[in-house]
C-alpha atoms as a PDB file:
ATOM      1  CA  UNK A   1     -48.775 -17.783  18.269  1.00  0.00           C
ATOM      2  CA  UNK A   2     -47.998 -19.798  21.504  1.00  0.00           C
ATOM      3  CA  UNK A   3     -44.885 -22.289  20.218  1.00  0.00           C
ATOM      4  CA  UNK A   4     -43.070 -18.980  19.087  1.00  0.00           C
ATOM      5  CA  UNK A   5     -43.640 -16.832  21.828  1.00  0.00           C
ATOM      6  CA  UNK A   6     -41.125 -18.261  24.542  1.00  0.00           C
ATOM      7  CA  UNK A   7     -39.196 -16.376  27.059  1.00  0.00           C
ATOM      8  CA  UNK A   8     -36.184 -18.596  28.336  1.00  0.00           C
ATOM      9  CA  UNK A   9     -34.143 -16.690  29.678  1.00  0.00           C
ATOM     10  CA  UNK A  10     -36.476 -16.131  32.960  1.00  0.00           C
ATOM     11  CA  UNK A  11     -35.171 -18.100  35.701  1.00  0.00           C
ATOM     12  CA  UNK A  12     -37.249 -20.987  37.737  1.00  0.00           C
ATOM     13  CA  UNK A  13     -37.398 -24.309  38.699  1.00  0.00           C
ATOM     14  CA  UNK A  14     -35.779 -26.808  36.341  1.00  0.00           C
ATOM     15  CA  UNK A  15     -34.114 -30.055  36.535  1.00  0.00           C
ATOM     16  CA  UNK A  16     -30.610 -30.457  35.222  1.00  0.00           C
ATOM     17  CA  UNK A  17     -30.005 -30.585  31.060  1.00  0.00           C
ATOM     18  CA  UNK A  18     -28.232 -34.072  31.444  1.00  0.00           C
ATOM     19  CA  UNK A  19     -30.465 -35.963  33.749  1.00  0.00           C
ATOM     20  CA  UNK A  20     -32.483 -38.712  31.848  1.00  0.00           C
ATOM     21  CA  UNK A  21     -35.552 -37.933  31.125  1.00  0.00           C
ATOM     22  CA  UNK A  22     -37.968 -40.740  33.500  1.00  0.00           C
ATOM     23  CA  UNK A  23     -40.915 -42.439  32.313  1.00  0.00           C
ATOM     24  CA  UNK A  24     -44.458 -43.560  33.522  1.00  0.00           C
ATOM     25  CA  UNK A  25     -45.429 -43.607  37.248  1.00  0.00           C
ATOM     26  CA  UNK A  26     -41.386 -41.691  38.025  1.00  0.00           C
ATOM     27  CA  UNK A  27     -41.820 -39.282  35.789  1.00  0.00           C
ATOM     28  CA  UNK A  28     -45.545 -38.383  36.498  1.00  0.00           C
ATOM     29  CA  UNK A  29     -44.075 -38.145  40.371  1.00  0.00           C
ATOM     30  CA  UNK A  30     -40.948 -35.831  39.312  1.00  0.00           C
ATOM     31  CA  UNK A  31     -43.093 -33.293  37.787  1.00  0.00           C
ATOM     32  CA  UNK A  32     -45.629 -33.665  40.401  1.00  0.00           C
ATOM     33  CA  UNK A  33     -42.833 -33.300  43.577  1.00  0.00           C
ATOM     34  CA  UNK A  34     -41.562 -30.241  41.381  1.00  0.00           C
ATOM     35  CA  UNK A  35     -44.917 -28.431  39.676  1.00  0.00           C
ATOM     36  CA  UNK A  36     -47.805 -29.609  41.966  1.00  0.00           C
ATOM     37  CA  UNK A  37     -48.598 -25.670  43.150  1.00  0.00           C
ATOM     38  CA  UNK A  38     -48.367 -24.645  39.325  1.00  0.00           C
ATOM     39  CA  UNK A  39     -50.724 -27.455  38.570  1.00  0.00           C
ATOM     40  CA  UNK A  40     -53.064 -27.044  41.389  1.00  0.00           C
ATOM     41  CA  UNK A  41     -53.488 -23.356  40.894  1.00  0.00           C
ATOM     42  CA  UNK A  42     -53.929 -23.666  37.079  1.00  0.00           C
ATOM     43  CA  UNK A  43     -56.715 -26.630  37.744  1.00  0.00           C
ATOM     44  CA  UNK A  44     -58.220 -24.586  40.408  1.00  0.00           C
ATOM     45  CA  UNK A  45     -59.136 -21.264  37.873  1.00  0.00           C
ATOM     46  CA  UNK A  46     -60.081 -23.431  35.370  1.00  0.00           C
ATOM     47  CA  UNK A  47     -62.216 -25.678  37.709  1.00  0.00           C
ATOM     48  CA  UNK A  48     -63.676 -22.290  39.048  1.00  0.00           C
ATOM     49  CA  UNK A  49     -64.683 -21.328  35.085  1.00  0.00           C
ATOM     50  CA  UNK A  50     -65.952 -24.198  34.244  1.00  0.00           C
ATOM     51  CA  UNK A  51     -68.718 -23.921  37.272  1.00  0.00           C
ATOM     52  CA  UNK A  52     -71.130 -21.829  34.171  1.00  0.00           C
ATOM     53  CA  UNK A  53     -71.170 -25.183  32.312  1.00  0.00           C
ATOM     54  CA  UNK A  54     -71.470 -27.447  35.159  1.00  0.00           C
ATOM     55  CA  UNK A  55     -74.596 -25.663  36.582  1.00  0.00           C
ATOM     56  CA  UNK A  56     -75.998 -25.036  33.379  1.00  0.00           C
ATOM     57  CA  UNK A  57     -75.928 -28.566  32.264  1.00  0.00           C
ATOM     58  CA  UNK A  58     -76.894 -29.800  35.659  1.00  0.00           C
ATOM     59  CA  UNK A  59     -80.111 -27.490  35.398  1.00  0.00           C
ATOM     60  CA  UNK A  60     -80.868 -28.450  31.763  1.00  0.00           C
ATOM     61  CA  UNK A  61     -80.738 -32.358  32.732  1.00  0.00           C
ATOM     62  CA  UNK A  62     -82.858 -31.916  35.952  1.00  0.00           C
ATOM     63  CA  UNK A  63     -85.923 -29.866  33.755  1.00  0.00           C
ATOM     64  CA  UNK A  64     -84.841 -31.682  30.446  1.00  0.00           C
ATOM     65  CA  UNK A  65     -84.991 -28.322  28.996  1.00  0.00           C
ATOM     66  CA  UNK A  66     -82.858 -27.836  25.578  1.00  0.00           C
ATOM     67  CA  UNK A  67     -82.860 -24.343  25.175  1.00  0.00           C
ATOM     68  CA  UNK A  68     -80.214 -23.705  28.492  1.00  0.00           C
ATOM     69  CA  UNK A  69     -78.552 -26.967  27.435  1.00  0.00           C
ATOM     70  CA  UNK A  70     -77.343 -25.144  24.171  1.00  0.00           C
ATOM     71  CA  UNK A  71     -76.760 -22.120  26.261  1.00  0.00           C
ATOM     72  CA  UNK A  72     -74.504 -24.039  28.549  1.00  0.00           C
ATOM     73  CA  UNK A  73     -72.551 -25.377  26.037  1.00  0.00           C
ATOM     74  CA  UNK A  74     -71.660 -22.996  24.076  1.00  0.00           C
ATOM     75  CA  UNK A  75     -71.603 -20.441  26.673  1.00  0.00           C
ATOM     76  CA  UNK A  76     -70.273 -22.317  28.875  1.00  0.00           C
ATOM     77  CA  UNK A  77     -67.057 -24.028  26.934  1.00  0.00           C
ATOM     78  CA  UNK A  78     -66.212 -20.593  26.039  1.00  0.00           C
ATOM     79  CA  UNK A  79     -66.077 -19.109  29.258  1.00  0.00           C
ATOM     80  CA  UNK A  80     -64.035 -22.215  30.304  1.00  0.00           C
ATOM     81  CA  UNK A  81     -61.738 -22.684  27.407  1.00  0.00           C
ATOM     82  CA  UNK A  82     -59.160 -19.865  27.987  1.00  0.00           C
ATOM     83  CA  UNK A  83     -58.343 -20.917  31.639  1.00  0.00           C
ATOM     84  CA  UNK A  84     -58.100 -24.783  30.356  1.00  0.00           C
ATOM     85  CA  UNK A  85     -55.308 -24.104  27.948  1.00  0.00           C
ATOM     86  CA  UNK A  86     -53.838 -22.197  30.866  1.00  0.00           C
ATOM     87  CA  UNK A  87     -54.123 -25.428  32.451  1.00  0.00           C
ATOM     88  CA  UNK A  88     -52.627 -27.514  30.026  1.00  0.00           C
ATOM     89  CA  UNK A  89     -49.714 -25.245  28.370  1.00  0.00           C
ATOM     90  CA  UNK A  90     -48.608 -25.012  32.348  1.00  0.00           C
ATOM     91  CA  UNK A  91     -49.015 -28.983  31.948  1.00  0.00           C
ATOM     92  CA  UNK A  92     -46.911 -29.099  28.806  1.00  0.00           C
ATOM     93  CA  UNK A  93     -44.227 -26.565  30.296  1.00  0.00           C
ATOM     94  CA  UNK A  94     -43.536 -28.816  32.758  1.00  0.00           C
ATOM     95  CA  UNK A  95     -43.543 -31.767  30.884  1.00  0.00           C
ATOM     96  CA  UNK A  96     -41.071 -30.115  28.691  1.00  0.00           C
ATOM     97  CA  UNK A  97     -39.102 -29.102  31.815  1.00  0.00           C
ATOM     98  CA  UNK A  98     -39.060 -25.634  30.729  1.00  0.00           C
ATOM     99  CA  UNK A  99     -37.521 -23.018  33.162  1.00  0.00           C
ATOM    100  CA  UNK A 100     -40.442 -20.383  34.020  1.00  0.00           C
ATOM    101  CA  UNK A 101     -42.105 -18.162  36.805  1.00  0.00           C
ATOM    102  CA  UNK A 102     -45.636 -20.005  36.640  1.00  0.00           C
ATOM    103  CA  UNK A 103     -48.042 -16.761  37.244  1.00  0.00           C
ATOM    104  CA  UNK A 104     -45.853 -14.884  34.318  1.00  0.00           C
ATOM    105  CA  UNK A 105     -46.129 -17.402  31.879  1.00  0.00           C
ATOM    106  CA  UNK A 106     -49.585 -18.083  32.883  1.00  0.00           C
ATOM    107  CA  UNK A 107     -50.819 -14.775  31.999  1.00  0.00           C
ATOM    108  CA  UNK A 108     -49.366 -15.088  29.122  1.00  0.00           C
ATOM    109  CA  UNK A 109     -50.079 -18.036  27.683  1.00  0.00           C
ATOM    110  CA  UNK A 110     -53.718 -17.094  28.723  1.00  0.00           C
ATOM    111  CA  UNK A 111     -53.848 -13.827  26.711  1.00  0.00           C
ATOM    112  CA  UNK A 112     -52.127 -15.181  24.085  1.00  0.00           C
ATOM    113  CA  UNK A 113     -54.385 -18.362  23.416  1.00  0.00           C
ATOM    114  CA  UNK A 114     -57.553 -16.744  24.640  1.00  0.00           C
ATOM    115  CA  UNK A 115     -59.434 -15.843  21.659  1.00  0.00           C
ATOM    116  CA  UNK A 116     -58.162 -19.048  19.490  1.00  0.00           C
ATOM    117  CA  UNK A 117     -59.549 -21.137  22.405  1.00  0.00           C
ATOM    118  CA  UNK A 118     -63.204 -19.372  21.887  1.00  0.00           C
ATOM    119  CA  UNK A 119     -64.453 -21.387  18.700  1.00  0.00           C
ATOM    120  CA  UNK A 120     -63.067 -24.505  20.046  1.00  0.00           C
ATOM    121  CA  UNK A 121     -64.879 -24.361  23.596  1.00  0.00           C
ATOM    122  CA  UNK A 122     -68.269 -23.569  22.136  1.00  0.00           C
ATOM    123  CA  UNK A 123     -68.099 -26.713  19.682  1.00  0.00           C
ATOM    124  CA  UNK A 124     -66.500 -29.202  22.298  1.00  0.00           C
ATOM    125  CA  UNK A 125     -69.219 -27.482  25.149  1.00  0.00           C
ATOM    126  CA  UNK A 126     -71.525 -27.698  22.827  1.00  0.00           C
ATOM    127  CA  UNK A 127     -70.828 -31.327  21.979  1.00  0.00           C
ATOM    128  CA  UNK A 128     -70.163 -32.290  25.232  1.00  0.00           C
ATOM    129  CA  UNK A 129     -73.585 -30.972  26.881  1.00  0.00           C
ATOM    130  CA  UNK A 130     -75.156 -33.006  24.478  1.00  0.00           C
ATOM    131  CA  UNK A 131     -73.582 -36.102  25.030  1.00  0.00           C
ATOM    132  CA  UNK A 132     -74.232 -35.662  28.948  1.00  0.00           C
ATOM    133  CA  UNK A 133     -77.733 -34.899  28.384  1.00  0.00           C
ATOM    134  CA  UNK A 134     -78.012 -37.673  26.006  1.00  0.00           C
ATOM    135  CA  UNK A 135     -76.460 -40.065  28.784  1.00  0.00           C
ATOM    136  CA  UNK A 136     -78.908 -39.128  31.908  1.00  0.00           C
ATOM    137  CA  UNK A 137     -81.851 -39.546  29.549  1.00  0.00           C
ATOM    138  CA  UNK A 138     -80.735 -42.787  27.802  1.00  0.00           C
ATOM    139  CA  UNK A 139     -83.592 -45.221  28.033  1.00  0.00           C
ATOM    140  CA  UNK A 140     -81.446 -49.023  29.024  1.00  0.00           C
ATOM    141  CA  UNK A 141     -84.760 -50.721  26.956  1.00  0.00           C
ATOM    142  CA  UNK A 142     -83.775 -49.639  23.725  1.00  0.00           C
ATOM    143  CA  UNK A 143     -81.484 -51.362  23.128  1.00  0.00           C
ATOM    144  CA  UNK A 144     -77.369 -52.192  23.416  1.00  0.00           C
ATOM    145  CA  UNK A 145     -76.904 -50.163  19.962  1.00  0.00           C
ATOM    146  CA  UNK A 146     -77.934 -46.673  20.932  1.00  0.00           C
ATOM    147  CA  UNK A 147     -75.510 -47.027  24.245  1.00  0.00           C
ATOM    148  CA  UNK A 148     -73.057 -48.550  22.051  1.00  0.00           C
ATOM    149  CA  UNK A 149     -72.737 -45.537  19.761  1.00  0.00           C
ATOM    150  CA  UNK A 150     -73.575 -43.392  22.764  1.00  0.00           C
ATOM    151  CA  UNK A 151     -70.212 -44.758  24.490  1.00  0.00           C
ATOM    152  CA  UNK A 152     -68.207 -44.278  20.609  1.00  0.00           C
ATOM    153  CA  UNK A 153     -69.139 -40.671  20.838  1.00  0.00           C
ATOM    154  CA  UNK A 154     -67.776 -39.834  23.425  1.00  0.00           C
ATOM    155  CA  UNK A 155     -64.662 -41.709  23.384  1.00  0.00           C
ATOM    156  CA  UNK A 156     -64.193 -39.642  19.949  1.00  0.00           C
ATOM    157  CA  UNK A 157     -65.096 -36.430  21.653  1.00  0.00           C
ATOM    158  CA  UNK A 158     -62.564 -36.798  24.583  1.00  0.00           C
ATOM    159  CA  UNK A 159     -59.612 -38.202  22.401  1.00  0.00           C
ATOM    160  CA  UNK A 160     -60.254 -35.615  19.760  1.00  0.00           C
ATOM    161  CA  UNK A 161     -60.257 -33.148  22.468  1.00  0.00           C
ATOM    162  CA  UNK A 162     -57.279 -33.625  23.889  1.00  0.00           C
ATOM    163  CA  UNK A 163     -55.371 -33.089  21.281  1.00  0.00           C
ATOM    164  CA  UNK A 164     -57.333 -30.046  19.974  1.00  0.00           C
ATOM    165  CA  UNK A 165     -56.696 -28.197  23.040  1.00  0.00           C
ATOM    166  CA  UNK A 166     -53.337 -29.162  23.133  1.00  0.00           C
ATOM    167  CA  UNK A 167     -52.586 -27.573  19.611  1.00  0.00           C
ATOM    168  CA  UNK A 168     -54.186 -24.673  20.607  1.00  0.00           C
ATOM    169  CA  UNK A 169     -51.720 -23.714  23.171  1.00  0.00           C
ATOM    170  CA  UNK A 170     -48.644 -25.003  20.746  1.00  0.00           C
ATOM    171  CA  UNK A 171     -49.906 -23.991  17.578  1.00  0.00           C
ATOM    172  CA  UNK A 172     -51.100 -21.149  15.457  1.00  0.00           C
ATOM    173  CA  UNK A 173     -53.407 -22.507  13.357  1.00  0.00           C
ATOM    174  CA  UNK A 174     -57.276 -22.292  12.097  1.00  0.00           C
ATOM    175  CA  UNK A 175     -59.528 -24.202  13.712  1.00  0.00           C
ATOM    176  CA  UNK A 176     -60.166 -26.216  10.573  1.00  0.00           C
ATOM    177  CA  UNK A 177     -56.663 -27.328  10.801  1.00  0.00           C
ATOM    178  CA  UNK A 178     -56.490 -28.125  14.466  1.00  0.00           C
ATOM    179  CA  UNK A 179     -59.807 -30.186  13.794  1.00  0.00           C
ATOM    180  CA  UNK A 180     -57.841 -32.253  10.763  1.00  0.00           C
ATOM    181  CA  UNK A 181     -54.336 -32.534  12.842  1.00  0.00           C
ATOM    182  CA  UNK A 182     -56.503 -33.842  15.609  1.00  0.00           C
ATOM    183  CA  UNK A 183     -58.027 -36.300  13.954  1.00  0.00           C
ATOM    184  CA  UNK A 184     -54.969 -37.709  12.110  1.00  0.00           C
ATOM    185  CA  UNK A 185     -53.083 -38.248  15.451  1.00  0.00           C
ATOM    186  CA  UNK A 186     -56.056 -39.472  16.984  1.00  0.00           C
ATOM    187  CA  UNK A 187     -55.998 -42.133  14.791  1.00  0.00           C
ATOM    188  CA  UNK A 188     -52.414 -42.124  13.812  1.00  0.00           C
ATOM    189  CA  UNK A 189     -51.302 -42.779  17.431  1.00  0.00           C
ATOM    190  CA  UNK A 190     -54.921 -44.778  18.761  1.00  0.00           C
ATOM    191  CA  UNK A 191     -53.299 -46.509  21.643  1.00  0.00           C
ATOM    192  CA  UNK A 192     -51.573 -42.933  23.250  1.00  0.00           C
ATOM    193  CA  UNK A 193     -55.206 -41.127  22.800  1.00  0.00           C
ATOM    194  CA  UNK A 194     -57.237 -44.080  24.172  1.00  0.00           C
ATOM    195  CA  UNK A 195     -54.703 -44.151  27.132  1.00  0.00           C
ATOM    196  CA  UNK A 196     -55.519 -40.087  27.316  1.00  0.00           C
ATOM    197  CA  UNK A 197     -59.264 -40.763  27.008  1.00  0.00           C
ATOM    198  CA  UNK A 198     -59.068 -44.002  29.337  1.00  0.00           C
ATOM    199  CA  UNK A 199     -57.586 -41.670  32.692  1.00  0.00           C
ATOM    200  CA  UNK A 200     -60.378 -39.048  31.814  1.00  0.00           C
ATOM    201  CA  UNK A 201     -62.389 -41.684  32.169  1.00  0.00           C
ATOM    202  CA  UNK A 202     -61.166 -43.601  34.911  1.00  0.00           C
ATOM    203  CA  UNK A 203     -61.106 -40.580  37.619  1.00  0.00           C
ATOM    204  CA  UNK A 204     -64.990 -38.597  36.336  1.00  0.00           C
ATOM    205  CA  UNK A 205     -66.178 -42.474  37.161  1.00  0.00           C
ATOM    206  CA  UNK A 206     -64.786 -42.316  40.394  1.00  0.00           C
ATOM    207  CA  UNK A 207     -65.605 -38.757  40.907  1.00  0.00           C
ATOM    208  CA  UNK A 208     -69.141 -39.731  39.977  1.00  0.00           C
ATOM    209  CA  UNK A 209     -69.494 -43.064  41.905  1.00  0.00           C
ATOM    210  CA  UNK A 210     -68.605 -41.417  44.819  1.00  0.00           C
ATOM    211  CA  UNK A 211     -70.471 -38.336  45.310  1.00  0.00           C
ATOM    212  CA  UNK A 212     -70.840 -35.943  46.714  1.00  0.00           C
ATOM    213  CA  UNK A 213     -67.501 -37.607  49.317  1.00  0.00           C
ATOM    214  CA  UNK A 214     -65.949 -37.083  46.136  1.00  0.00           C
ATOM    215  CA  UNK A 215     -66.397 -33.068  46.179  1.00  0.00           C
ATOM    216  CA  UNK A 216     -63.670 -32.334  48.336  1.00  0.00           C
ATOM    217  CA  UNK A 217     -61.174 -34.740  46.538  1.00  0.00           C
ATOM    218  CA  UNK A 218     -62.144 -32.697  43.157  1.00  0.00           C
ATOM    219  CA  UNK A 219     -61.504 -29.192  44.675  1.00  0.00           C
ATOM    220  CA  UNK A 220     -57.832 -31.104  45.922  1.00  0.00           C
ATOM    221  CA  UNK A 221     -57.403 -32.617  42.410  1.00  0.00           C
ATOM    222  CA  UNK A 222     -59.501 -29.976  40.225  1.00  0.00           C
ATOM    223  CA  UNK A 223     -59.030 -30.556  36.765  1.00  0.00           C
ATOM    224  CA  UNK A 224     -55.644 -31.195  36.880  1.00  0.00           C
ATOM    225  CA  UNK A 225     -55.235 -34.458  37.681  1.00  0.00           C
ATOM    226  CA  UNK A 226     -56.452 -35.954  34.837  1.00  0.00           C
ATOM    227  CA  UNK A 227     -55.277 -33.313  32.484  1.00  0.00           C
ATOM    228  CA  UNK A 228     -51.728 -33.903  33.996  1.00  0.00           C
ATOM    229  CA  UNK A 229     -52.222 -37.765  32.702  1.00  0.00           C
ATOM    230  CA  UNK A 230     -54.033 -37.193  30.125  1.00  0.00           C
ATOM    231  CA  UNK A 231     -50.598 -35.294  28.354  1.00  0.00           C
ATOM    232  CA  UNK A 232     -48.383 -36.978  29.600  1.00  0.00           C
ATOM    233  CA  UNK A 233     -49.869 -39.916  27.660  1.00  0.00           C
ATOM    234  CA  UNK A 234     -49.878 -38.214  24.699  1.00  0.00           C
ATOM    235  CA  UNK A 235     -47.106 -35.721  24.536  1.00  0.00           C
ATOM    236  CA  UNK A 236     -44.201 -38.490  23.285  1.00  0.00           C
ATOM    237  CA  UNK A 237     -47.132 -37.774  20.353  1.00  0.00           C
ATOM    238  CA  UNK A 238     -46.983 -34.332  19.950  1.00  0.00           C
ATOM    239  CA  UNK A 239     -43.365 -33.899  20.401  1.00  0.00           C
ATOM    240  CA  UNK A 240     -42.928 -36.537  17.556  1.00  0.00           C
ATOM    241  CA  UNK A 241     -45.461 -34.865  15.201  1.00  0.00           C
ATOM    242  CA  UNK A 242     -44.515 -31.373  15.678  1.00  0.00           C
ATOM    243  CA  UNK A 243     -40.999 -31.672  16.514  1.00  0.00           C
ATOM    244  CA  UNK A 244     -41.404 -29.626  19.685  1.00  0.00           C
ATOM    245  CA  UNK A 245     -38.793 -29.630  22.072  1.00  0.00           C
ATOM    246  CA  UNK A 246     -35.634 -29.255  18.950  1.00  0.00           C
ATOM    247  CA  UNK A 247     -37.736 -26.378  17.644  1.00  0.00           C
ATOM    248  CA  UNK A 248     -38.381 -24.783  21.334  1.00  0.00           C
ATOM    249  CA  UNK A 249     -34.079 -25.437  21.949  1.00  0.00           C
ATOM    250  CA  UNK A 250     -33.074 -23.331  18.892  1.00  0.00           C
ATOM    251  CA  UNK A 251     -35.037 -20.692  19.792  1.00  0.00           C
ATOM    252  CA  UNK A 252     -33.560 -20.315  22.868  1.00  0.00           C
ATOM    253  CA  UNK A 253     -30.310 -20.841  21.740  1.00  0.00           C
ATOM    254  CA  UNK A 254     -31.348 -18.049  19.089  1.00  0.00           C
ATOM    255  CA  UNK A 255     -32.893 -15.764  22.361  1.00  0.00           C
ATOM    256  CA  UNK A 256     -30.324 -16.129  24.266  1.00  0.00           C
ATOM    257  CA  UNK A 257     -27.743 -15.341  21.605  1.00  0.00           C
ATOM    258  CA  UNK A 258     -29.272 -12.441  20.332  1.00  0.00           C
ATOM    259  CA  UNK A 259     -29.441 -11.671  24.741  1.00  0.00           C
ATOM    260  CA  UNK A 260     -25.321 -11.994  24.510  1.00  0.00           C
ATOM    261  CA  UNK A 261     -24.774 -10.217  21.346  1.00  0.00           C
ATOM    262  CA  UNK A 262     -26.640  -6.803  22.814  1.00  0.00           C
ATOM    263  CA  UNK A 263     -25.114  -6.952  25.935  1.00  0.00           C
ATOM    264  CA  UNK A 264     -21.682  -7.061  23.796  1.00  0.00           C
END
């Protein structure tokens, strides 16, 4: 269970209790200037594990095969999801300016969240594959509809997404109820997810457009880059639904009370 599971009283960098909290472009630079190595090595193992899907996908679209599409999706989203919510509970530590040795808490948010992150990579994988495939094979003559919906899937897919891997990391739930939490802040909070959805967007287009230049500036930015915007956009959501931050503070006031009380 990954929102119960903290260790506070480990020491690392921080900022102080009192400082305001900053917002938009200062805050995304203050946990940048403080986290960037945390971030970068995070994106970089789960840029490495998510190489399976790439090639597989890549090789299905090229022979328009289906059989190794379905095999890189599933297969492929599962090897990758584990190191991803690596990626993004280091994201949502820092965002939450918690205190932490990042290798330590990386290995253990990764063991913790690796088997609940299975099921959910082989469906989103799985889902995603086929929306790529669907995109390099789309035929402009038929029509605006079929791009139309095309373009709706996959804005559905990416802002359910990140909030399902999100709850992953905080939560301990079944993937049914990740699935129906997802879809209610999805929609509850439309403008915070599109934002989410919109920088996903915004940097695979450029990624894309400008390939293969481009390849260097991924292995730079990884996947972290736009996971690092993508929660920042929407974790004034999950704090709010989930209460996150006043839960996470009394249990380390209760941690580091019980701490006291033995060494008494």
């Amino acid at each position: 269970m990954a929102l119960f599971n903290f260790h506070f009283d480990r020491p690392g960098p921080g900022v102080s209790p009192d400082a305001p909290r900053k917002k938009g472009p200062a805050r995304f630079f203050e946990i940048l200037g403080r986290d960037l190595m945390s971030f970068y090595l995070a994106g970089l193992l789960a840029l490495v594990s998510a190489l399976p899907f790439v090639f597989g996908v890549w090789f299905a679209v090229d022979t328009h095969s289906l059989v190794p599409l379905l095999l890189a999706g599933v297969l492929g989203g599962m090897i990758a999801a584990p190191q991803l919510c690596g990626l993004l509970d280091t994201i949502l530590r820092s965002l939450r300016d918690e205190p932490g040795f990042w290798w330590a808490t990386y290995r253990r948010a990764w063991k913790r969240n690796a088997r609940a992150s299975l099921l959910p990579g082989a469906i989103c994988g799985l889902l995603l594959a086929m929306q790529i495939f669907t995109v390099f094979h789309y035929d402009v003559s038929a029509g605006v509809v079929p791009g139309a919906l095309l373009a709706v899937g996959l804005f559905l897919l990416l802002g359910l997404g990140e909030f399902l891997f999100a709850q992953v990391v905080l939560l301990d739930l079944p993937f049914a109820g990740l699935v129906k939490n997802s879809l209610f802040l999805f929609l509850g909070y439309l403008p915070r997810a599109a934002l989410g959805v919109v920088w996903q967007f915004v940097y695979w287009s450029i990624i894309l457009l400008l390939w293969p230049i481009s390849g260097f500036a991924m292995v730079l930015t990884g996947l972290w880059l736009p996971a690092v915007l993508t929660m920042q956009a929407i974790y004034p959501v999950l704090n709010k639904a989930f209460d996150l931050e006043r839960q996470i503070k009394a249990i380390r006031d209760a941690e580091l009370d019980s701490s006291s009380d033995s060494e008494n």
